[in-house]
PDB file of N, CA and C in Angstrom:
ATOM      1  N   UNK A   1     139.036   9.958 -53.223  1.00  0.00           N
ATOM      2  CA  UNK A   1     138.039   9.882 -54.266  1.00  0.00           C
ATOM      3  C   UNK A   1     137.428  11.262 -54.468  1.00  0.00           C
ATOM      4  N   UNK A   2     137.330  11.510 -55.976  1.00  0.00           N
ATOM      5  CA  UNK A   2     136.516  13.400 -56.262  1.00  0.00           C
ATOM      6  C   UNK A   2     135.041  13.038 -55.755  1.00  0.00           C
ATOM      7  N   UNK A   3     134.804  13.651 -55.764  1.00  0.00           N
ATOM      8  CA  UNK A   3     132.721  14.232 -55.591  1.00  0.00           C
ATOM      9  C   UNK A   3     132.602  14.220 -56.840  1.00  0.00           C
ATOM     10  N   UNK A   4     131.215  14.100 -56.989  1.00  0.00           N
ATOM     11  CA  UNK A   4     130.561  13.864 -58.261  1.00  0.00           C
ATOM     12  C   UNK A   4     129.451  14.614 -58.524  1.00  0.00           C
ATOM     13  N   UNK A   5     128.989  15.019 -59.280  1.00  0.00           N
ATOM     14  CA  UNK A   5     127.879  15.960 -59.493  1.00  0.00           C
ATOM     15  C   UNK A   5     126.481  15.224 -59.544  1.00  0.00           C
ATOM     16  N   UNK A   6     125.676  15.665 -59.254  1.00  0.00           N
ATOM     17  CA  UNK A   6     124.382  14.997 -59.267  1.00  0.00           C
ATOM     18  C   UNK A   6     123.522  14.958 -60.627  1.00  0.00           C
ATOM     19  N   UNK A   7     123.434  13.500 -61.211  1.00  0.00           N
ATOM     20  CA  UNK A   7     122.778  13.642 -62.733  1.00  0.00           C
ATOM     21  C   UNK A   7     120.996  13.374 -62.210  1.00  0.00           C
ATOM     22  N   UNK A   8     120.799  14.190 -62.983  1.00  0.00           N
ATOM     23  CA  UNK A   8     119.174  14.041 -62.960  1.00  0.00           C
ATOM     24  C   UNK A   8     119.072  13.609 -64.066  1.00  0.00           C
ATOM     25  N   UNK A   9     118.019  12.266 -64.674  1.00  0.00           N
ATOM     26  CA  UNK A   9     117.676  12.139 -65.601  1.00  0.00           C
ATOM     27  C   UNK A   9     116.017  11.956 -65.506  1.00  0.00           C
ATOM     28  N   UNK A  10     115.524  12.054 -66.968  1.00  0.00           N
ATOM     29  CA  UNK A  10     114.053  11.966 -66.801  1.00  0.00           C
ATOM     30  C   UNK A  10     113.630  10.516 -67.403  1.00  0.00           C
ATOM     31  N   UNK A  11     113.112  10.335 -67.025  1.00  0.00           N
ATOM     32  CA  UNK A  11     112.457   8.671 -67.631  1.00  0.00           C
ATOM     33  C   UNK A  11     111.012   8.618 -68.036  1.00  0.00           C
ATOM     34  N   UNK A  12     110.295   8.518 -68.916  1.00  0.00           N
ATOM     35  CA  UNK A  12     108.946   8.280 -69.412  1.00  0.00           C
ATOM     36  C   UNK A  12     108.646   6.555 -70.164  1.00  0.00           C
ATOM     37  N   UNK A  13     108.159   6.222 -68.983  1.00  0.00           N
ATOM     38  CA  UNK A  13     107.686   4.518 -69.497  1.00  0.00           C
ATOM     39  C   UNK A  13     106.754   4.592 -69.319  1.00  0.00           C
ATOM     40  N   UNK A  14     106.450   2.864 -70.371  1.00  0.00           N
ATOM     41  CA  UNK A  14     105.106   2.912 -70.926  1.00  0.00           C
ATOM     42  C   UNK A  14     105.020   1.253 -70.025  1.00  0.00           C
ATOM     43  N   UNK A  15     103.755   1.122 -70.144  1.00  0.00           N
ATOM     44  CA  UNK A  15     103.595  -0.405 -69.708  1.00  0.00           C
ATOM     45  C   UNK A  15     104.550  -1.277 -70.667  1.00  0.00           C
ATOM     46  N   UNK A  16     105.260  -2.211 -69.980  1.00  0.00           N
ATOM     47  CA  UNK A  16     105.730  -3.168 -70.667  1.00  0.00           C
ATOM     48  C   UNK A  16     107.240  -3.157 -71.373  1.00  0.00           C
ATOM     49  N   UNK A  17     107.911  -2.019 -71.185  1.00  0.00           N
ATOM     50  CA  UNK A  17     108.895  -1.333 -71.443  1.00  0.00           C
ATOM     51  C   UNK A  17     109.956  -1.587 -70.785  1.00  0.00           C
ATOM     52  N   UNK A  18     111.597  -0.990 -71.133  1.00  0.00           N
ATOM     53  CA  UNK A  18     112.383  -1.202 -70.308  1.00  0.00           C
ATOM     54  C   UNK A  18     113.428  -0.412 -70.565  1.00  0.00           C
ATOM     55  N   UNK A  19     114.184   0.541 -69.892  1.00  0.00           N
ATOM     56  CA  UNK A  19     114.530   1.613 -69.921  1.00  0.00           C
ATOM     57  C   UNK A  19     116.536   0.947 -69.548  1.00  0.00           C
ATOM     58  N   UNK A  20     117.238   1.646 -70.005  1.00  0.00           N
ATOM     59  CA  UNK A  20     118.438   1.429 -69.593  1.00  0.00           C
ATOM     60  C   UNK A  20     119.271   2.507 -69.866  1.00  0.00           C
ATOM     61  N   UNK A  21     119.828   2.829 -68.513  1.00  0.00           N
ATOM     62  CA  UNK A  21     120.551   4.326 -68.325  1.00  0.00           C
ATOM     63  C   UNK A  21     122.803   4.000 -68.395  1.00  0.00           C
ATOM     64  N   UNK A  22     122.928   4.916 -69.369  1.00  0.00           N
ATOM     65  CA  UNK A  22     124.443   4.533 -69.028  1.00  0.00           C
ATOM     66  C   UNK A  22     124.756   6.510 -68.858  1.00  0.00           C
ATOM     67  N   UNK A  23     124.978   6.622 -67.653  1.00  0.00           N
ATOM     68  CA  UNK A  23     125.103   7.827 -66.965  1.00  0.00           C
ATOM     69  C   UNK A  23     126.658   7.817 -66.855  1.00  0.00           C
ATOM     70  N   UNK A  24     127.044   9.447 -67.207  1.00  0.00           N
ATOM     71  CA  UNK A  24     128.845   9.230 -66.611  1.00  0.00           C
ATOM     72  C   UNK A  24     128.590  10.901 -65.811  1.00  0.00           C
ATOM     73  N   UNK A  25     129.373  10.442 -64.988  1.00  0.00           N
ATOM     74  CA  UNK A  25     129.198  11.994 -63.970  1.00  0.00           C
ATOM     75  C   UNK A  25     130.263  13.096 -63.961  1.00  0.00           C
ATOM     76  N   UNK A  26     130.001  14.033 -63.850  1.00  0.00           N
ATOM     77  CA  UNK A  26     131.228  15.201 -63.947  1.00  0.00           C
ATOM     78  C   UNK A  26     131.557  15.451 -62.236  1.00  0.00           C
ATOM     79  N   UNK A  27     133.010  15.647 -62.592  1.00  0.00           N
ATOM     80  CA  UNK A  27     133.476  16.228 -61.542  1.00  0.00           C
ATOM     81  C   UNK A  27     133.034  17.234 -60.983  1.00  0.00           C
ATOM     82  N   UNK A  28     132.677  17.270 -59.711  1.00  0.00           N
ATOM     83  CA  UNK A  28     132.347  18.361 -58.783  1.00  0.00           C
ATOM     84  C   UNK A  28     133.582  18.629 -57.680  1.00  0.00           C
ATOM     85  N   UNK A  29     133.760  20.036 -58.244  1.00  0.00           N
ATOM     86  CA  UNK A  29     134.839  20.738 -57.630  1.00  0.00           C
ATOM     87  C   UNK A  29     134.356  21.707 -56.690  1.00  0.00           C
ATOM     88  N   UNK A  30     133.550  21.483 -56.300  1.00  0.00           N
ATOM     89  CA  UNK A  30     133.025  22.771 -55.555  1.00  0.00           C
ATOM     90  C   UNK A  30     132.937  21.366 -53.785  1.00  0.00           C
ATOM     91  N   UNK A  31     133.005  22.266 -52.579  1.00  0.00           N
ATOM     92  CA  UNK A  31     132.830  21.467 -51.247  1.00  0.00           C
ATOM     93  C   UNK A  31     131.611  21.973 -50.609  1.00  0.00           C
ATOM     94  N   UNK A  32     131.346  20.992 -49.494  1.00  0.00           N
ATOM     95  CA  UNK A  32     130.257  21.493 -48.626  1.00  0.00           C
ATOM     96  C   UNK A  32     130.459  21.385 -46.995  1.00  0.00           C
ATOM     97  N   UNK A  33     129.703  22.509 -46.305  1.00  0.00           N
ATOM     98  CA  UNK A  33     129.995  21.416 -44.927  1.00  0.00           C
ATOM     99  C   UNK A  33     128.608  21.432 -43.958  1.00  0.00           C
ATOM    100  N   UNK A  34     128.222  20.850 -43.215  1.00  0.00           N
ATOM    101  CA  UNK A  34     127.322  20.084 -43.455  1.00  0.00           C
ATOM    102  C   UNK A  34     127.333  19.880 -41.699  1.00  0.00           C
ATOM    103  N   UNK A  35     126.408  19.654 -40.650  1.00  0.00           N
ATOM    104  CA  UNK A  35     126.467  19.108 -39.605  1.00  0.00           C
ATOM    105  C   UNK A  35     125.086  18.894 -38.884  1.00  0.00           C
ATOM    106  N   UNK A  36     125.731  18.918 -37.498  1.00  0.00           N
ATOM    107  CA  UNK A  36     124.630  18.881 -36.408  1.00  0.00           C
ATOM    108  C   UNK A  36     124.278  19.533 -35.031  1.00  0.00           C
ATOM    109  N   UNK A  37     123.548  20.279 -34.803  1.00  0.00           N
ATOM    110  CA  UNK A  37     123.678  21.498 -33.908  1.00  0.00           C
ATOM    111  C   UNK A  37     122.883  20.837 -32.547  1.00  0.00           C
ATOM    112  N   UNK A  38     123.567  20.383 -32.029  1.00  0.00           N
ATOM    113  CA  UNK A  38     123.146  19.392 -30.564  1.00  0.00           C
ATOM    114  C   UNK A  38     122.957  20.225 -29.300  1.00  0.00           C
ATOM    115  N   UNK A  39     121.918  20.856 -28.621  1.00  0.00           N
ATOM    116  CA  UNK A  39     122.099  21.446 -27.398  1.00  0.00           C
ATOM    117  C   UNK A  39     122.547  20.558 -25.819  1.00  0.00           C
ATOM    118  N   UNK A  40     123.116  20.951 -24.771  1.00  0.00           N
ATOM    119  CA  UNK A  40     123.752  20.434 -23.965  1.00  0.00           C
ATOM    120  C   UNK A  40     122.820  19.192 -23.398  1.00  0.00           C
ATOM    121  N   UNK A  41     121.910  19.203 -23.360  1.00  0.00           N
ATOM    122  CA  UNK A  41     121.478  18.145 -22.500  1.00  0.00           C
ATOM    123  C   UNK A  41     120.960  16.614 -24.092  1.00  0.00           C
ATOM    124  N   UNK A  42     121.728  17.154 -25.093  1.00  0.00           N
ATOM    125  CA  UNK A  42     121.747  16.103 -26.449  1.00  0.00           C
ATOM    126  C   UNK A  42     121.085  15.816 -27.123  1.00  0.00           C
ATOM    127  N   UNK A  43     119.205  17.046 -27.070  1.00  0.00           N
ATOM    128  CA  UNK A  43     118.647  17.351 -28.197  1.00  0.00           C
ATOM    129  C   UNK A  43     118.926  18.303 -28.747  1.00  0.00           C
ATOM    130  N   UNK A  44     118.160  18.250 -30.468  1.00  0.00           N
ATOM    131  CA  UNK A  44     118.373  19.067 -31.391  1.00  0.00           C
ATOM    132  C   UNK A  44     118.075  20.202 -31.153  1.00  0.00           C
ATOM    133  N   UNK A  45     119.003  21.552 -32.026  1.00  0.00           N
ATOM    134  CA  UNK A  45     118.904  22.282 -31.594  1.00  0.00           C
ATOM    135  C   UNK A  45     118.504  23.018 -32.672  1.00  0.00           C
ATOM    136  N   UNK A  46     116.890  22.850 -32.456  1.00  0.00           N
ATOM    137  CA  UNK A  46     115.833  23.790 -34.001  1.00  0.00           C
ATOM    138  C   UNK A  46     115.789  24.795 -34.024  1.00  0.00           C
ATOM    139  N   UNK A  47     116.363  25.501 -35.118  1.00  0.00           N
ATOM    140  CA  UNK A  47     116.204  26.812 -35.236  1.00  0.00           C
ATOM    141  C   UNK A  47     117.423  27.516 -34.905  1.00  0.00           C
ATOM    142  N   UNK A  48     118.694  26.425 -34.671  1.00  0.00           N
ATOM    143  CA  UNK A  48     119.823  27.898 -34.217  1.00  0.00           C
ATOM    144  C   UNK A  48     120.342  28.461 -35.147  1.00  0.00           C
ATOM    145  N   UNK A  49     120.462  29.290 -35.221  1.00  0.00           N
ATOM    146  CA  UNK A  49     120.952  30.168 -36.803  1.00  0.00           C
ATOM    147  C   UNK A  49     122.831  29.997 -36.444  1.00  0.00           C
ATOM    148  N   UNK A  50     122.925  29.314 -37.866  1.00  0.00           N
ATOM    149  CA  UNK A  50     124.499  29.118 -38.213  1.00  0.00           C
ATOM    150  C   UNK A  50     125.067  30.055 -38.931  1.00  0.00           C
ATOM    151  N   UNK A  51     125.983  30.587 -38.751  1.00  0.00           N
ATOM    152  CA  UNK A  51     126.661  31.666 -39.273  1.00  0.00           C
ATOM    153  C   UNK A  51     127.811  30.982 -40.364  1.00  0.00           C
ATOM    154  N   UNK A  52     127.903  31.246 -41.260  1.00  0.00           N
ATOM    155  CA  UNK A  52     129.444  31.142 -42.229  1.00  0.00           C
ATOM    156  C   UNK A  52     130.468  31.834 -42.205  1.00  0.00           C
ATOM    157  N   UNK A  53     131.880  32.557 -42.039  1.00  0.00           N
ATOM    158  CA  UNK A  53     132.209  33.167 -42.613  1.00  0.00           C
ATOM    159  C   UNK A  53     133.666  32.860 -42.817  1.00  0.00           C
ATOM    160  N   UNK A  54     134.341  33.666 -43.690  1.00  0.00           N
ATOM    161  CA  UNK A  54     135.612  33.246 -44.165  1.00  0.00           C
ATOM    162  C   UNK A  54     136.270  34.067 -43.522  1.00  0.00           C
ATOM    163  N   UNK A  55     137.865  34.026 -43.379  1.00  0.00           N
ATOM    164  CA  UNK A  55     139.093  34.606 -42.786  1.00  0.00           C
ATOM    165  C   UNK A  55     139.786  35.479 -44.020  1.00  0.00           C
ATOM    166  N   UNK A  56     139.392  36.719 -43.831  1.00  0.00           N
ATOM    167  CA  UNK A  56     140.752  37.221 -44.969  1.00  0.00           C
ATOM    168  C   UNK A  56     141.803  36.979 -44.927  1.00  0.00           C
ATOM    169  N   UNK A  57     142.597  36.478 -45.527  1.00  0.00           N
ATOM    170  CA  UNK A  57     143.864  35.887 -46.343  1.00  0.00           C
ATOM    171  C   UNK A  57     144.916  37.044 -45.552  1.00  0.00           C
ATOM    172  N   UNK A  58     144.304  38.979 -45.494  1.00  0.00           N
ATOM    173  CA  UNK A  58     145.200  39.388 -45.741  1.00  0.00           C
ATOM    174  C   UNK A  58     145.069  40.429 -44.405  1.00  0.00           C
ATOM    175  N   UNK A  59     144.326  40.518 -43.502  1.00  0.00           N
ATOM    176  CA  UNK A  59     143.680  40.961 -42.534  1.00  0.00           C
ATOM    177  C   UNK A  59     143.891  39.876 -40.907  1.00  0.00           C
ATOM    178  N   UNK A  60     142.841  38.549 -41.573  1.00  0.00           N
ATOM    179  CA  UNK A  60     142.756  37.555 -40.544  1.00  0.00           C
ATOM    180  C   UNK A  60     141.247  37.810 -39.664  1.00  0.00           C
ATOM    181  N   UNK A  61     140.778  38.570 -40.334  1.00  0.00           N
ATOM    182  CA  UNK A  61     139.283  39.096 -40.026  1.00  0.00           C
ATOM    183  C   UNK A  61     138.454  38.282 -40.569  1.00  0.00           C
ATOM    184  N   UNK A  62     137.276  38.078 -39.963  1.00  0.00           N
ATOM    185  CA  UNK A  62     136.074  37.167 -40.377  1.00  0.00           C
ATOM    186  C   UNK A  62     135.221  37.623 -40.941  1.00  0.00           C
ATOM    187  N   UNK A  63     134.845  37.436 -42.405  1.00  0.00           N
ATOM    188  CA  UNK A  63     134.131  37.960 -43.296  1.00  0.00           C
ATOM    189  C   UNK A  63     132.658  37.220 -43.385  1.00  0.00           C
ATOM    190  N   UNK A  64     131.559  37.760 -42.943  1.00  0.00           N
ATOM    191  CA  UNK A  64     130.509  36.572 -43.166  1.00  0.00           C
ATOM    192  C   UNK A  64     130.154  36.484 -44.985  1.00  0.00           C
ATOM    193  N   UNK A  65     129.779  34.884 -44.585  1.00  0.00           N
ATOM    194  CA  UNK A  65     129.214  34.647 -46.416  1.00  0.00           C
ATOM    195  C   UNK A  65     128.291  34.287 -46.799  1.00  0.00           C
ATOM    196  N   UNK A  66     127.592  33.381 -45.223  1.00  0.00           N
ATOM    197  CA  UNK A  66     125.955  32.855 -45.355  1.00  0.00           C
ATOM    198  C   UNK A  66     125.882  32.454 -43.922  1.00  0.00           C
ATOM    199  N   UNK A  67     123.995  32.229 -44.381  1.00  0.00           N
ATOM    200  CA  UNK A  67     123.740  31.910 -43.059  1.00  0.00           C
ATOM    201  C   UNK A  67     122.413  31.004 -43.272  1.00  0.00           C
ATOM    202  N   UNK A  68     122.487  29.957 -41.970  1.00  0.00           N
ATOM    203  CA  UNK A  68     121.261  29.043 -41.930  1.00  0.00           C
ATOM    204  C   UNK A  68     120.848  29.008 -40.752  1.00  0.00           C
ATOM    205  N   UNK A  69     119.402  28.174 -40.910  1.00  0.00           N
ATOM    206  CA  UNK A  69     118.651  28.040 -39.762  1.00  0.00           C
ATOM    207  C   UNK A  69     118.479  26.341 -39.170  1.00  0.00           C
ATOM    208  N   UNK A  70     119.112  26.082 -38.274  1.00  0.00           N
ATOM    209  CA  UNK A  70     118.882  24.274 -38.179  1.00  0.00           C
ATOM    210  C   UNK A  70     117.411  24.017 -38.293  1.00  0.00           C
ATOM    211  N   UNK A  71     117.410  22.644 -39.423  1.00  0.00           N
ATOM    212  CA  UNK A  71     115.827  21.634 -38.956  1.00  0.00           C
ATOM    213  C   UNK A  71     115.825  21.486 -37.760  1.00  0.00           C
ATOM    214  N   UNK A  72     114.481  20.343 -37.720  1.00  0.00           N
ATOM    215  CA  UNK A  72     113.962  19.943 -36.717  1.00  0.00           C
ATOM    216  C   UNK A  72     115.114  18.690 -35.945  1.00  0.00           C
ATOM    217  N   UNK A  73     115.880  18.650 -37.002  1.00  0.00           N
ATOM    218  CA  UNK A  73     116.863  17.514 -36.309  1.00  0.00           C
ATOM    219  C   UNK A  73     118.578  18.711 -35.987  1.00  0.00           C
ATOM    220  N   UNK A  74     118.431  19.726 -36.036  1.00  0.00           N
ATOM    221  CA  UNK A  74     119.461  20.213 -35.890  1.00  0.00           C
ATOM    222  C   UNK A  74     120.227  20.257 -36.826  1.00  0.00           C
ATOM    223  N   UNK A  75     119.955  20.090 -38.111  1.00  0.00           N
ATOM    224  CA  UNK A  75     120.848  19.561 -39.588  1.00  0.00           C
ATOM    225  C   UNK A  75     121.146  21.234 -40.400  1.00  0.00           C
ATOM    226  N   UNK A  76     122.281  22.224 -40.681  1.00  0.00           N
ATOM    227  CA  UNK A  76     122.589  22.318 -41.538  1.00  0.00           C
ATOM    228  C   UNK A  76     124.050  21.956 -42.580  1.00  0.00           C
ATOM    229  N   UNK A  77     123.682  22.852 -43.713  1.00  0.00           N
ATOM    230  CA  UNK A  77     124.379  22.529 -44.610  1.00  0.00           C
ATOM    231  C   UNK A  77     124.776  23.979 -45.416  1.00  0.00           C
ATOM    232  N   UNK A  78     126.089  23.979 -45.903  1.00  0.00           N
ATOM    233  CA  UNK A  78     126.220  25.598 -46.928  1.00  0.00           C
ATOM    234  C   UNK A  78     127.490  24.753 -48.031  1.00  0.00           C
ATOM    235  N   UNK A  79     126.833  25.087 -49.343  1.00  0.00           N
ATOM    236  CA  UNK A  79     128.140  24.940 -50.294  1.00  0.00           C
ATOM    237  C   UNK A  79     129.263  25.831 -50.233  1.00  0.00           C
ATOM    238  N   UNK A  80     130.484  25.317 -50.606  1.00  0.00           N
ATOM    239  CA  UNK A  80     131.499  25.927 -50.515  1.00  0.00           C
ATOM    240  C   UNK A  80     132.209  25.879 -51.779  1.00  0.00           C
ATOM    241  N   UNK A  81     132.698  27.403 -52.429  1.00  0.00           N
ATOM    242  CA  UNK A  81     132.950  26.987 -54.189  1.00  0.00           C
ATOM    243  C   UNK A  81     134.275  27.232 -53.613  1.00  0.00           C
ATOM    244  N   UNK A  82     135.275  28.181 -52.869  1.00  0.00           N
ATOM    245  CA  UNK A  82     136.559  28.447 -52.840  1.00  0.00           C
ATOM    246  C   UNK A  82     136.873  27.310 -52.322  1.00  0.00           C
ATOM    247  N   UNK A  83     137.874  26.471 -51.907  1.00  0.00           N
ATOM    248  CA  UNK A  83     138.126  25.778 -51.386  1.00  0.00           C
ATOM    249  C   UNK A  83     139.662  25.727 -50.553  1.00  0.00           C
ATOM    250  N   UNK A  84     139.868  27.098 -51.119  1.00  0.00           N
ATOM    251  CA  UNK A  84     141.551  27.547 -50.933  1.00  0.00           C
ATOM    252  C   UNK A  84     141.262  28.461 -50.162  1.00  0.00           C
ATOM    253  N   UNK A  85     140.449  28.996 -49.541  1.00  0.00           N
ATOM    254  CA  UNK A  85     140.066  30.033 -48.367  1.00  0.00           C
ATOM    255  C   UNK A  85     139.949  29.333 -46.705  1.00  0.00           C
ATOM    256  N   UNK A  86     139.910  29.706 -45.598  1.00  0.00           N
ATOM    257  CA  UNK A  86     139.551  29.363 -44.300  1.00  0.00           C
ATOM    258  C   UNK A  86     137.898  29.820 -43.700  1.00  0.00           C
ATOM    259  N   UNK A  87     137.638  28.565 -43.877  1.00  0.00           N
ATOM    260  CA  UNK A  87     136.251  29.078 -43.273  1.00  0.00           C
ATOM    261  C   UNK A  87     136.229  29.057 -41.536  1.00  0.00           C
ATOM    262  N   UNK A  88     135.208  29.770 -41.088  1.00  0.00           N
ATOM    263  CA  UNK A  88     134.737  29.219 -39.781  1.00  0.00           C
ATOM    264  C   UNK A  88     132.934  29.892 -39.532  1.00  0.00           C
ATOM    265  N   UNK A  89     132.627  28.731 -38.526  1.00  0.00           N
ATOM    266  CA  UNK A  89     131.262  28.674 -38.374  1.00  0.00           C
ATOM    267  C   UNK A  89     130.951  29.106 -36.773  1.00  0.00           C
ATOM    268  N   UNK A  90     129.814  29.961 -36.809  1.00  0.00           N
ATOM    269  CA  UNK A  90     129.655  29.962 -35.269  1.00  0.00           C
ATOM    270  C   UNK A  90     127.886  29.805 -35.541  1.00  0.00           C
ATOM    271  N   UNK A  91     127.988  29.492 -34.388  1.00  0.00           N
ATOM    272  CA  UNK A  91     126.094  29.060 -33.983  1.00  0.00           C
ATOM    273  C   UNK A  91     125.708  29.614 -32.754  1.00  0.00           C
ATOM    274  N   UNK A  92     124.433  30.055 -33.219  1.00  0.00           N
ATOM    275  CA  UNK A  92     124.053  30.883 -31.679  1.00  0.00           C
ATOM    276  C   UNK A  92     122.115  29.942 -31.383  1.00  0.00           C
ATOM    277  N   UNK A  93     121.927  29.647 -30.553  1.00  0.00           N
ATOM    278  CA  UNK A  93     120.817  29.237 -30.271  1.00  0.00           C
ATOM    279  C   UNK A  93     119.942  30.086 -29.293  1.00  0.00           C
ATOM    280  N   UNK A  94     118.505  30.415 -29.251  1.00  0.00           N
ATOM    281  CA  UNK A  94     118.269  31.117 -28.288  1.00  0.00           C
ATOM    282  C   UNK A  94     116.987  30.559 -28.290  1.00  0.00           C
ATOM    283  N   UNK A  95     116.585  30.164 -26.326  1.00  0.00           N
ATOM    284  CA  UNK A  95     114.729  29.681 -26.631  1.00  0.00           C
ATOM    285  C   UNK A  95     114.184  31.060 -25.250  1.00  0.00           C
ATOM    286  N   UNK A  96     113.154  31.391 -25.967  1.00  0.00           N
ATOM    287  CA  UNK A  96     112.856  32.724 -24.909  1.00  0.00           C
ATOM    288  C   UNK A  96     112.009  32.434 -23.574  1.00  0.00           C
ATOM    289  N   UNK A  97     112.857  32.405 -22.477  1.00  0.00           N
ATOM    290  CA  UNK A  97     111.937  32.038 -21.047  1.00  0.00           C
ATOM    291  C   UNK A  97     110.436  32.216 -20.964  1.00  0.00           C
ATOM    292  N   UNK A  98     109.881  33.437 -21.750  1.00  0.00           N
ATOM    293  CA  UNK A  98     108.538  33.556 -21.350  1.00  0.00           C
ATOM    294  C   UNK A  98     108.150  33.868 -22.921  1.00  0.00           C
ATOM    295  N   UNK A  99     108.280  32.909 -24.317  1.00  0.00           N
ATOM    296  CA  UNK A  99     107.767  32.683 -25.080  1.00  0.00           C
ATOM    297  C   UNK A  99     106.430  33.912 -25.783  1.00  0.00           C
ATOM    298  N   UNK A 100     106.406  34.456 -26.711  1.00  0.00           N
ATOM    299  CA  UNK A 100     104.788  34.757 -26.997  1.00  0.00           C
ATOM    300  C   UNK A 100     103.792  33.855 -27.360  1.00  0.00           C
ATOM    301  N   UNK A 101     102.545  34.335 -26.695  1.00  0.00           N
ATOM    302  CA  UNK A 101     101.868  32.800 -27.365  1.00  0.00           C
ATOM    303  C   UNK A 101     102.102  33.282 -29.063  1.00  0.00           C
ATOM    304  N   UNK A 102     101.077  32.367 -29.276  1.00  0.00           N
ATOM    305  CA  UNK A 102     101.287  31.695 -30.747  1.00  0.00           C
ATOM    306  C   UNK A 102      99.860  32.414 -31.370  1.00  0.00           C
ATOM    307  N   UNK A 103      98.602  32.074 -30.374  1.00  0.00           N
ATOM    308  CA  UNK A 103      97.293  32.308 -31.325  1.00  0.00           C
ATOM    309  C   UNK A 103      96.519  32.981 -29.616  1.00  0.00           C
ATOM    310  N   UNK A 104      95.654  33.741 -29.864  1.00  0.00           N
ATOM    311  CA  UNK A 104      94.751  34.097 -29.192  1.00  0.00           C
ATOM    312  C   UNK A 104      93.085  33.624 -29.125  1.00  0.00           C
ATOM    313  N   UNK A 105      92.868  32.734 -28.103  1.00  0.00           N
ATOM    314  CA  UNK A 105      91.392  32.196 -28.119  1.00  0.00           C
ATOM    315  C   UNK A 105      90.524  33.196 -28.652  1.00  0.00           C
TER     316      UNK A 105
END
């Protein structure tokens, strides 16, 4: 099955009204990928910065293309428009043993 593009529509009702939507969606050709960054003992892992990058075709070298930071649940996500390229992802997490505080009394 294709992906579908996301329709936004706007709706303005009035009391008493009744609205009826006949929506058709366009193909979305573009991919995504999408996960979950779990540290070893099987909580989330907030804040690890995910790396993107692609493989040159003609090299075999790793080209970066983006980068994210996991939520609080460990969740990212990066669109992908080539789809005929090799991606790969690396993740690095780091929590600092002796922290700075935060605020000073």
């Amino acid at each position: 099955m294709a992906a579908t593009k996301l329709s936004l529509n706007t709706l303005t009702l009035t009391p008493g009204t009744e609205a009826e939507l006949n929506i058709t969606l366009e193909e979305e050709l573009r991919s995504v990928v999408h996960g979950v960054v779990r540290l070893p003992d099987g909580s989330y892992a907030h804040n690890a910065a995910v790396k993107l990058f692609v493989q040159d075709p003609a090299t075999g070298n790793l080209v970066p293309m983006a980068f994210a930071f996991t939520d609080e649940f460990g969740q990212f996500l990066f669109g992908i428009e080539d789809t005929t390229l090799t991606y790969k992802v690396k993740v690095f997490h780091y929590v600092p043993e002796n922290p700075l505080p935060t605020s000073t009394p």
